[in-house]
PDB file of N, CA and C in Angstrom:
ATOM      1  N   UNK A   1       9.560 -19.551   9.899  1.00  0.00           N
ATOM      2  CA  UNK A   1       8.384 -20.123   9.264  1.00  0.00           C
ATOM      3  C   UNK A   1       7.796 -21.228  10.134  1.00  0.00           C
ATOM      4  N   UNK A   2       8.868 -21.895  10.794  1.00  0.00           N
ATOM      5  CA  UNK A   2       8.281 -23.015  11.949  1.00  0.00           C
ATOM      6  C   UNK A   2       7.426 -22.219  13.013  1.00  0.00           C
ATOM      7  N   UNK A   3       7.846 -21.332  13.573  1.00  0.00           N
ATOM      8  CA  UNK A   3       7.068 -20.869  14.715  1.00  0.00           C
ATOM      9  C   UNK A   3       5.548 -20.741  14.142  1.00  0.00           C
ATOM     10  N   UNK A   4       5.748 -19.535  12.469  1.00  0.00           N
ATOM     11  CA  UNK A   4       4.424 -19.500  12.310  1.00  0.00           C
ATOM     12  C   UNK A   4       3.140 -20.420  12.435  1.00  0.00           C
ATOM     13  N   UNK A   5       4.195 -21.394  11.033  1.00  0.00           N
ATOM     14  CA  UNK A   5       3.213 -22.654  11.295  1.00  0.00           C
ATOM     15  C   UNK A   5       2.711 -23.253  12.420  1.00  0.00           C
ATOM     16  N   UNK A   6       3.523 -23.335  13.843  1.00  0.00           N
ATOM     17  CA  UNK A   6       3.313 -24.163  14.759  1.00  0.00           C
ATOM     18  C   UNK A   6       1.985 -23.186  15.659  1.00  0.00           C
ATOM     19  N   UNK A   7       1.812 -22.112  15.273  1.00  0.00           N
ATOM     20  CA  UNK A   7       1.437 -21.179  16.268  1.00  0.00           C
ATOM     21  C   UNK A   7       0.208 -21.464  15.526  1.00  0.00           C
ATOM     22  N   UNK A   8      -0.098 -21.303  14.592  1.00  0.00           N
ATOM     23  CA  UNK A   8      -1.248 -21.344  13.750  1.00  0.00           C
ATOM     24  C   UNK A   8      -1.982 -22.560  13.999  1.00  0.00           C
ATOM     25  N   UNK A   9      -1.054 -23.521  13.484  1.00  0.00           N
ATOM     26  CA  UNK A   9      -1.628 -25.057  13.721  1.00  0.00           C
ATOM     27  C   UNK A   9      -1.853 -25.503  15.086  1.00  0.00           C
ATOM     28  N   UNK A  10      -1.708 -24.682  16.779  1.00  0.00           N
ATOM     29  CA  UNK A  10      -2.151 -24.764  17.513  1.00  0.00           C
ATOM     30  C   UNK A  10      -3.514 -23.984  17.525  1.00  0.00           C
ATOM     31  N   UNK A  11      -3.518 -23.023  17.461  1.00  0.00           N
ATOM     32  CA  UNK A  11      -4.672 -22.287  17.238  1.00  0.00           C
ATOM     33  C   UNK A  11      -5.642 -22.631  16.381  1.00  0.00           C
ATOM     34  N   UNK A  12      -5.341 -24.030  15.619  1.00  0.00           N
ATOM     35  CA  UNK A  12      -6.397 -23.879  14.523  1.00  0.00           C
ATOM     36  C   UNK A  12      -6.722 -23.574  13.410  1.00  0.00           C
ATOM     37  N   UNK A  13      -5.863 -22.436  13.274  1.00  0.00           N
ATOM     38  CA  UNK A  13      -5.844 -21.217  11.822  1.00  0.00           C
ATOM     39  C   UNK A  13      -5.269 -21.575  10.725  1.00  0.00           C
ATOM     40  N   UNK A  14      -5.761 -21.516   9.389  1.00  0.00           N
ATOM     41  CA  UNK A  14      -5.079 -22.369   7.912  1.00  0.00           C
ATOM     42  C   UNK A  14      -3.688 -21.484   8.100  1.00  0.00           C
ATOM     43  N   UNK A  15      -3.169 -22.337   7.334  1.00  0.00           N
ATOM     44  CA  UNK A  15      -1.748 -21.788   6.997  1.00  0.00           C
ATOM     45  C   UNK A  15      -1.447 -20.468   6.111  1.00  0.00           C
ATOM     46  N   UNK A  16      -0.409 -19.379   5.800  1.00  0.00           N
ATOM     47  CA  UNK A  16      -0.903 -18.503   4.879  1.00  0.00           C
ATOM     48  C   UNK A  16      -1.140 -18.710   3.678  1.00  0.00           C
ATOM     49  N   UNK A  17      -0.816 -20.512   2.973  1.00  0.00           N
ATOM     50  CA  UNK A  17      -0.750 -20.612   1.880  1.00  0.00           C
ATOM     51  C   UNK A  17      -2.293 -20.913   1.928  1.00  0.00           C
ATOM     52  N   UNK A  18      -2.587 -22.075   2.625  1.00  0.00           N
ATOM     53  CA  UNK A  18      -4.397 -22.429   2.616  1.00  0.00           C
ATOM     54  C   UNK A  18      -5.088 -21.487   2.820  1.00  0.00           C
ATOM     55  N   UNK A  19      -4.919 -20.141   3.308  1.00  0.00           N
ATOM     56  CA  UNK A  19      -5.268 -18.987   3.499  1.00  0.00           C
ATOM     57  C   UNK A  19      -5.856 -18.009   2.406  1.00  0.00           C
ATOM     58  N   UNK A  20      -4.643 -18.223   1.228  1.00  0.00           N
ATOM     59  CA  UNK A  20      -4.675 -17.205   0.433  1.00  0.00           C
ATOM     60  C   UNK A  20      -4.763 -17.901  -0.911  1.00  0.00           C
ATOM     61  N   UNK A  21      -4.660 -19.380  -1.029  1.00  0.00           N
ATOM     62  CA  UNK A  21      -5.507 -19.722  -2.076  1.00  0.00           C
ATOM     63  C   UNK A  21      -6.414 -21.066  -1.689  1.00  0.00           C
ATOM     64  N   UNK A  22      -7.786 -20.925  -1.585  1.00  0.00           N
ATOM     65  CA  UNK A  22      -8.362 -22.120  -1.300  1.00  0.00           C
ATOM     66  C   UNK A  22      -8.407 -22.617  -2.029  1.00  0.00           C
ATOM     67  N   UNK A  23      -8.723 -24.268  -2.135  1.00  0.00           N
ATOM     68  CA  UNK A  23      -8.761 -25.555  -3.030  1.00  0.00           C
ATOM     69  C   UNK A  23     -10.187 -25.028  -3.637  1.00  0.00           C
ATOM     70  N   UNK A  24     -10.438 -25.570  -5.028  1.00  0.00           N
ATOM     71  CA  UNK A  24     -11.459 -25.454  -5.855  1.00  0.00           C
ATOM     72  C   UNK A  24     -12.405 -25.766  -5.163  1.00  0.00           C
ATOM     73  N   UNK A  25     -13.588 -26.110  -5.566  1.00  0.00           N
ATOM     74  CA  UNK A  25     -14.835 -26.995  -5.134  1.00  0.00           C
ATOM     75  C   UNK A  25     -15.215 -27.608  -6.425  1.00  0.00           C
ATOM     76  N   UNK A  26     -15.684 -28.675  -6.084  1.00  0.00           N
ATOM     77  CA  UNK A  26     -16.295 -29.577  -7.647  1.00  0.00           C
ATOM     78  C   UNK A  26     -16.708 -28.754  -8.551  1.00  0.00           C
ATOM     79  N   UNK A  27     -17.267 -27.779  -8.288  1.00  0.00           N
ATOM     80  CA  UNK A  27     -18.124 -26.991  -9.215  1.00  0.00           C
ATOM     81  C   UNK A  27     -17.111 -26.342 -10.150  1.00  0.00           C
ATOM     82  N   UNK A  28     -15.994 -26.097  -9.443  1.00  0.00           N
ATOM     83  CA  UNK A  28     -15.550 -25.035 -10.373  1.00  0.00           C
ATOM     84  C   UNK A  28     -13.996 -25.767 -10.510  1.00  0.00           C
ATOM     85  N   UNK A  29     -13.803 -25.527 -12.257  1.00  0.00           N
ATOM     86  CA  UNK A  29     -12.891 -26.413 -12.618  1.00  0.00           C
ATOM     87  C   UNK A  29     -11.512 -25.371 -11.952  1.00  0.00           C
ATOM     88  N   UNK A  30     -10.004 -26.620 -12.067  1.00  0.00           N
ATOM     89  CA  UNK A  30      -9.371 -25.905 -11.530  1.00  0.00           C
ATOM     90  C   UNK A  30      -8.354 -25.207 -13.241  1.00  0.00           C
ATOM     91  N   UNK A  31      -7.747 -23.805 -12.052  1.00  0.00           N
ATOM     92  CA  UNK A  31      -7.216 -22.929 -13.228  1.00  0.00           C
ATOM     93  C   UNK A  31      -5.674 -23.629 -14.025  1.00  0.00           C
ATOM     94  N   UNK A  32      -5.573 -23.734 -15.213  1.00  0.00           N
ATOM     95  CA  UNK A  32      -4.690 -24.265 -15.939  1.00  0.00           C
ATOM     96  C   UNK A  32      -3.755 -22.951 -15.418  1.00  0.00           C
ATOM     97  N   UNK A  33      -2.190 -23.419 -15.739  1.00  0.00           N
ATOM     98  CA  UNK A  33      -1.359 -23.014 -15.478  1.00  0.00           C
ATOM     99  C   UNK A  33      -1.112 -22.185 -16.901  1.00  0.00           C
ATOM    100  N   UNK A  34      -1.502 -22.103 -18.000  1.00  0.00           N
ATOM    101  CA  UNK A  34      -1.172 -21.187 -18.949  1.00  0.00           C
ATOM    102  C   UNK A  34      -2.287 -20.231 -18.570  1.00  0.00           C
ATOM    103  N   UNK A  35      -3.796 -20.021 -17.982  1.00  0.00           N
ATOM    104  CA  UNK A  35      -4.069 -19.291 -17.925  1.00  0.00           C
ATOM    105  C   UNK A  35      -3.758 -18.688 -16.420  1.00  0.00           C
ATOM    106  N   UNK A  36      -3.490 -19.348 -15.614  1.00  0.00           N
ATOM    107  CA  UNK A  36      -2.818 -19.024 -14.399  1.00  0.00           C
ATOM    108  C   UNK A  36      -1.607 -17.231 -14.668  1.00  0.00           C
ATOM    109  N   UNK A  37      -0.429 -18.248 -16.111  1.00  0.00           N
ATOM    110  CA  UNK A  37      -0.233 -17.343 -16.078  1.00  0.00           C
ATOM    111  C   UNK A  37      -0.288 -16.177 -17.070  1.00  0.00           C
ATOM    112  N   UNK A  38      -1.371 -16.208 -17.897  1.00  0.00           N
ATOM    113  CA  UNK A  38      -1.592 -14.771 -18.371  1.00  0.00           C
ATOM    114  C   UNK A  38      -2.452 -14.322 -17.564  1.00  0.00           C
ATOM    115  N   UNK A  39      -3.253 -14.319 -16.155  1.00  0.00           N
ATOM    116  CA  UNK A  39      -3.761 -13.460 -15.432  1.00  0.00           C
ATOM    117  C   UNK A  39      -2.891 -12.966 -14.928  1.00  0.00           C
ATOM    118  N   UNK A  40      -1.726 -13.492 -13.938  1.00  0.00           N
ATOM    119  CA  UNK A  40      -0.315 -12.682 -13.372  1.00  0.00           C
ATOM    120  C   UNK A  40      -0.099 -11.479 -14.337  1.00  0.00           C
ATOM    121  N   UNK A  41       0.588 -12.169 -15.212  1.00  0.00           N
ATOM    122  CA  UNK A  41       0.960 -10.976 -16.618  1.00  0.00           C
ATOM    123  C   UNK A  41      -0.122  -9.752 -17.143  1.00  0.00           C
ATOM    124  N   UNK A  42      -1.247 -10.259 -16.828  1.00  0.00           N
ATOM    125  CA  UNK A  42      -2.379  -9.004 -16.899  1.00  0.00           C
ATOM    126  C   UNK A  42      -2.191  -8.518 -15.318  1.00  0.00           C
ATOM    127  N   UNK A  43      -2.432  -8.618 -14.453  1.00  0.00           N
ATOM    128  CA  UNK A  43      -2.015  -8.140 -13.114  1.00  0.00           C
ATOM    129  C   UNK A  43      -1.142  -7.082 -12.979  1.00  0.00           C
ATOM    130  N   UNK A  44       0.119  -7.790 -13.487  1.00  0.00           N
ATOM    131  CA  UNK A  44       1.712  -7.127 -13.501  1.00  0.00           C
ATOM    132  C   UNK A  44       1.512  -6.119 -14.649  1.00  0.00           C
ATOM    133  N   UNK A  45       0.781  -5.884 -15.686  1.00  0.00           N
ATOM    134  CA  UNK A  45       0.794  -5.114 -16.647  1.00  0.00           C
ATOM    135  C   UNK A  45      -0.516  -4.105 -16.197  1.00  0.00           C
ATOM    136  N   UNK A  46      -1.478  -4.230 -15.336  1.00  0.00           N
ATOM    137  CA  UNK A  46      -2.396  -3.297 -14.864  1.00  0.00           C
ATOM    138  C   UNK A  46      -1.455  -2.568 -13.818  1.00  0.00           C
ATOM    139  N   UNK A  47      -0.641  -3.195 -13.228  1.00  0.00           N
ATOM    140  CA  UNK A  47       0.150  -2.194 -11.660  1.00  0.00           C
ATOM    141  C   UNK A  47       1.029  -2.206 -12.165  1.00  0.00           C
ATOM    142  N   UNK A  48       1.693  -2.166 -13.237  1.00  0.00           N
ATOM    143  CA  UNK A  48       2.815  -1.071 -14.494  1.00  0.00           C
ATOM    144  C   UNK A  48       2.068   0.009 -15.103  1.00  0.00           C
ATOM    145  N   UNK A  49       0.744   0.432 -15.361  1.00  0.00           N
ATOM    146  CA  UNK A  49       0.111   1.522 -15.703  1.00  0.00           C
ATOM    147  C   UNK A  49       0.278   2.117 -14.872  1.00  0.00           C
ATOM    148  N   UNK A  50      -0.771   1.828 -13.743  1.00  0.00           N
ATOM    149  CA  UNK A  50      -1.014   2.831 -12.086  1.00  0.00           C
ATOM    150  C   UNK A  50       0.032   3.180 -11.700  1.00  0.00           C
ATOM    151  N   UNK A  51       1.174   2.369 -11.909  1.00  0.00           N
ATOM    152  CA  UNK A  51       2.610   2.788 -11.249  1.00  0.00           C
ATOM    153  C   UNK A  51       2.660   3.882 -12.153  1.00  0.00           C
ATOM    154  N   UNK A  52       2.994   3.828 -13.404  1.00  0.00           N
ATOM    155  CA  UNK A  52       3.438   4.873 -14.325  1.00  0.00           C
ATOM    156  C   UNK A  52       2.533   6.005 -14.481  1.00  0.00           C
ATOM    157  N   UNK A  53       1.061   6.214 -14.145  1.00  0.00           N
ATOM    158  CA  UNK A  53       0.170   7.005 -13.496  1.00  0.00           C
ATOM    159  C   UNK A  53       0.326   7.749 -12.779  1.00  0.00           C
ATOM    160  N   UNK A  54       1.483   7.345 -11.478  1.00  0.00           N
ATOM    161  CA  UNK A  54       0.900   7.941 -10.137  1.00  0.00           C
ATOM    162  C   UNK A  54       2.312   8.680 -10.160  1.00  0.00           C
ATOM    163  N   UNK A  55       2.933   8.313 -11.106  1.00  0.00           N
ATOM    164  CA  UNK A  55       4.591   8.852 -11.302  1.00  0.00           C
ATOM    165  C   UNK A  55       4.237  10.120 -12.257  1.00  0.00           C
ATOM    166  N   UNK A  56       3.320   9.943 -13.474  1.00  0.00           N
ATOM    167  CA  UNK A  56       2.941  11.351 -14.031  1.00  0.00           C
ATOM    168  C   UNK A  56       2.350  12.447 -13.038  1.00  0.00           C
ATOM    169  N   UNK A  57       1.339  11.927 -12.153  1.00  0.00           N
ATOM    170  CA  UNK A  57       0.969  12.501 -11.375  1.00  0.00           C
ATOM    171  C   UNK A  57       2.138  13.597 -10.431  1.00  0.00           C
ATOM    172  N   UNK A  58       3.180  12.368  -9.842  1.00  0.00           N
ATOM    173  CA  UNK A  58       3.496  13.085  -9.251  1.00  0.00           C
ATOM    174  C   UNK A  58       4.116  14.397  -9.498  1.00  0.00           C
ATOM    175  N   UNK A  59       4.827  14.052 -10.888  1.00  0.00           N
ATOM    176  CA  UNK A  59       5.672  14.790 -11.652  1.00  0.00           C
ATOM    177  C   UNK A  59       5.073  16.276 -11.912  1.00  0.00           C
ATOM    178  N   UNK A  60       3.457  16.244 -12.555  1.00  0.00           N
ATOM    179  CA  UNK A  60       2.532  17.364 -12.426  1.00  0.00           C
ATOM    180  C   UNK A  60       2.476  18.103 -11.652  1.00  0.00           C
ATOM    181  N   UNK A  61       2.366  17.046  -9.982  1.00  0.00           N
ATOM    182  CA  UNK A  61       2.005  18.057  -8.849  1.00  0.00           C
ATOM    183  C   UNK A  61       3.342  18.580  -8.670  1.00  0.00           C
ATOM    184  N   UNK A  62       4.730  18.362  -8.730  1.00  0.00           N
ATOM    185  CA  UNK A  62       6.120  18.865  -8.287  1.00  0.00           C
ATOM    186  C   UNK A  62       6.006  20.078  -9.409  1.00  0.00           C
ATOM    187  N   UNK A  63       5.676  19.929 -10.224  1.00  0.00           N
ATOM    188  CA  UNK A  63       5.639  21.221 -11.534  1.00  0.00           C
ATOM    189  C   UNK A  63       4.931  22.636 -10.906  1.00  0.00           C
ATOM    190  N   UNK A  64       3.725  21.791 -10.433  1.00  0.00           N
ATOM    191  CA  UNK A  64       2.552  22.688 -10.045  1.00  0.00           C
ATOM    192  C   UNK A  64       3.095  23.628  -8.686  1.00  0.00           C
ATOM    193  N   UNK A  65       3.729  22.705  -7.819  1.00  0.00           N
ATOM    194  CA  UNK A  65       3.944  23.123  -6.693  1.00  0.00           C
ATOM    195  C   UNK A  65       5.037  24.284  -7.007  1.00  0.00           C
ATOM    196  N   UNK A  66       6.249  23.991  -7.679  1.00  0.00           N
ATOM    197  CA  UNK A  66       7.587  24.311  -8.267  1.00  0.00           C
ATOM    198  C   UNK A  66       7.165  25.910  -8.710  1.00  0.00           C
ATOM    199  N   UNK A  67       5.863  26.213  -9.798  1.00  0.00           N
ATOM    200  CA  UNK A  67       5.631  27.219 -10.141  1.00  0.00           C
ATOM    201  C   UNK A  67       4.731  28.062  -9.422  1.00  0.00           C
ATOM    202  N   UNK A  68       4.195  27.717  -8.255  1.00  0.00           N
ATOM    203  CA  UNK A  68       3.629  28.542  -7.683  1.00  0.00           C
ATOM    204  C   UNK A  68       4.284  29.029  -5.930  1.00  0.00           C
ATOM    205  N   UNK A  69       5.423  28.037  -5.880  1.00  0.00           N
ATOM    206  CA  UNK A  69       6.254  28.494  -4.841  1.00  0.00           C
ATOM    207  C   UNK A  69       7.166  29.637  -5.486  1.00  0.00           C
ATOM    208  N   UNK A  70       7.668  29.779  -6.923  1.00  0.00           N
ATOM    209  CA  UNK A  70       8.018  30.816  -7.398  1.00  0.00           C
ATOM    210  C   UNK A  70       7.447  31.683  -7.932  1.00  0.00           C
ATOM    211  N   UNK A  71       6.285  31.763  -8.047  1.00  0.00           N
ATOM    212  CA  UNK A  71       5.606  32.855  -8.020  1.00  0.00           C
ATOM    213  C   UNK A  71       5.268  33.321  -6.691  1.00  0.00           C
ATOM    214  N   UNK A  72       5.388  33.118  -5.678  1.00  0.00           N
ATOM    215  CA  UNK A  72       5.106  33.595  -4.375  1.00  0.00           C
ATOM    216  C   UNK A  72       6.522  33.698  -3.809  1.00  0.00           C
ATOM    217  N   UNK A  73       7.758  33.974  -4.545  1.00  0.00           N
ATOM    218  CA  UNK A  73       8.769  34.361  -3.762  1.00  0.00           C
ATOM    219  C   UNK A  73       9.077  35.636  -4.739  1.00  0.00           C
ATOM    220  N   UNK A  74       9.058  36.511  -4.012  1.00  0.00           N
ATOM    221  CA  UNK A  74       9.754  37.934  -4.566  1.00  0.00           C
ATOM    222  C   UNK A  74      10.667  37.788  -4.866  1.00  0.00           C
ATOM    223  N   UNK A  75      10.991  38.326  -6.243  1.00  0.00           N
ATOM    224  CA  UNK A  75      12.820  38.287  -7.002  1.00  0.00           C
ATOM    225  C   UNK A  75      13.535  39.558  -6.498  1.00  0.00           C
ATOM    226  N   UNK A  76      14.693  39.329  -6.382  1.00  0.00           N
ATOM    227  CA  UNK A  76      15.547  40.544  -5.980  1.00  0.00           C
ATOM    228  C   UNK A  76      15.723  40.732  -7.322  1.00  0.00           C
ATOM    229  N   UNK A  77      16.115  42.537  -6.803  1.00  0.00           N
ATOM    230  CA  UNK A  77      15.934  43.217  -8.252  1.00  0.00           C
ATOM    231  C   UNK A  77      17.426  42.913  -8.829  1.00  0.00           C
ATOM    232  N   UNK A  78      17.403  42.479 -10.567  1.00  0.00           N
ATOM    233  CA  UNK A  78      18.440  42.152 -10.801  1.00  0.00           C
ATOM    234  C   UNK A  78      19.571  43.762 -11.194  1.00  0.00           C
ATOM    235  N   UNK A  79      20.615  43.463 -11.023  1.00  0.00           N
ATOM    236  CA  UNK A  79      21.669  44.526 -11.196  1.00  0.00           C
ATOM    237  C   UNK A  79      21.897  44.594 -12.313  1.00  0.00           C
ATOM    238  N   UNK A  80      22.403  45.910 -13.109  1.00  0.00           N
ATOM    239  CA  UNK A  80      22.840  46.107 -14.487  1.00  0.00           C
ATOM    240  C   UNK A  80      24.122  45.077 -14.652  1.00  0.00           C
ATOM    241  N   UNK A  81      24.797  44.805 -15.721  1.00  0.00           N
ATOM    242  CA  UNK A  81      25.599  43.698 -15.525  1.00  0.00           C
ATOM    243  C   UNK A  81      26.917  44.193 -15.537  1.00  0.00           C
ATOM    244  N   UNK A  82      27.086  46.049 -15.729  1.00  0.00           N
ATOM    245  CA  UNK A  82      28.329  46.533 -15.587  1.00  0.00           C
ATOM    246  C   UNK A  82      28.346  46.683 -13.810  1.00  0.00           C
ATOM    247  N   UNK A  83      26.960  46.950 -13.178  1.00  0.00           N
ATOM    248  CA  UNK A  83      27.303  46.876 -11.957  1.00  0.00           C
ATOM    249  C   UNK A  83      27.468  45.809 -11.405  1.00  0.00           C
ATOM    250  N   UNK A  84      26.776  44.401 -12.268  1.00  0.00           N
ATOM    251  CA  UNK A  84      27.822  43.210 -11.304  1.00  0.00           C
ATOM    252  C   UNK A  84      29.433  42.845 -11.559  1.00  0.00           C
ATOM    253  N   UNK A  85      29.564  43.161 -12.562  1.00  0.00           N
ATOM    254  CA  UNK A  85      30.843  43.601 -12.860  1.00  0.00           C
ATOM    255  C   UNK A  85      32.105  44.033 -11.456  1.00  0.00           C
ATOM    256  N   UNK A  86      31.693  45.343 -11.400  1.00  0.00           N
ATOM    257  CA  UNK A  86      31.955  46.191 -10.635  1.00  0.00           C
ATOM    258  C   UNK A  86      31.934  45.337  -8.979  1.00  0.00           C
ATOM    259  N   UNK A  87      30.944  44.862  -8.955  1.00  0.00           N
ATOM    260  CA  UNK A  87      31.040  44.182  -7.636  1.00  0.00           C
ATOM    261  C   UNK A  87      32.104  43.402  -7.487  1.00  0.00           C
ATOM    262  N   UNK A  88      31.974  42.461  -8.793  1.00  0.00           N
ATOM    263  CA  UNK A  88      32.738  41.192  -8.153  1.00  0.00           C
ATOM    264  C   UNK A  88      34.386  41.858  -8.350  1.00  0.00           C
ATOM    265  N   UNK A  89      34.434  42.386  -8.944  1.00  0.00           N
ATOM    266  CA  UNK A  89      35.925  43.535  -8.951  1.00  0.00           C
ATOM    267  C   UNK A  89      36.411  43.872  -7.691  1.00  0.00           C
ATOM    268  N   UNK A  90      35.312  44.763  -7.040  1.00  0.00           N
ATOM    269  CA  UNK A  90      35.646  44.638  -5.588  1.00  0.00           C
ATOM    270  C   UNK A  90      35.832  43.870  -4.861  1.00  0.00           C
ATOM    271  N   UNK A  91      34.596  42.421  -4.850  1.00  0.00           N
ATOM    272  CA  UNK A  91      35.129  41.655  -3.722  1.00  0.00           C
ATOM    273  C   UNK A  91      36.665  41.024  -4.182  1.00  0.00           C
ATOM    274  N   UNK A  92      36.598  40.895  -5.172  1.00  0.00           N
ATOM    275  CA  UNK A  92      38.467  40.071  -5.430  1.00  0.00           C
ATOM    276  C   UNK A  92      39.376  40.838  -5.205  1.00  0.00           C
ATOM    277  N   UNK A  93      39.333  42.266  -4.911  1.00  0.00           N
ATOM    278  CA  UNK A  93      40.304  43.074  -4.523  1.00  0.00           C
ATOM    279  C   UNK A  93      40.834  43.279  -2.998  1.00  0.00           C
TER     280      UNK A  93
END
């Protein structure tokens, strides 16, 4: 974190914190910490939908994919079940 800072603060460049939240301006009051944090909590509860979205999604497309890779694979023809019988008789013999 020292290097960053030091590299930055030669160069000039805000820090990542002054970076990523600037100080108010007179005009605009600053944000209270209870509403501070029910925006987080609305945040965190909008990217818990999309998450749970993109997980139905995926789930759809694995379905989608799942039934049309088996429909495009030819089934071997199944055997009467006295002739699988019969097979596996043989191979254990």
């Amino acid at each position: 974190m020292l290097i960053y800072w030091a590299w930055y603060r030669v160069h000039g460049l805000p820090i990542m914190d002054e970076a990523k939240q600037p100080e108010p301006t007179e005009s605009e009051p600053k944000e209270s910490t209870a509403s501070r944090i029910e925006r987080r909590e609305a945040e965190i509860a909008l990217a818990m939908k999309q998450e749970a979205e993109r997980r139905a999604a995926v789930v759809n497309n694995m379905h989608r994919l799942r039934a049309l890779r088996l429909s495009q694979t030819p089934k071997a023809p199944e055997l009467e079940p006295r002739a699988k019988a019969r097979q596996v008789s043989k191979q254990n013999s």
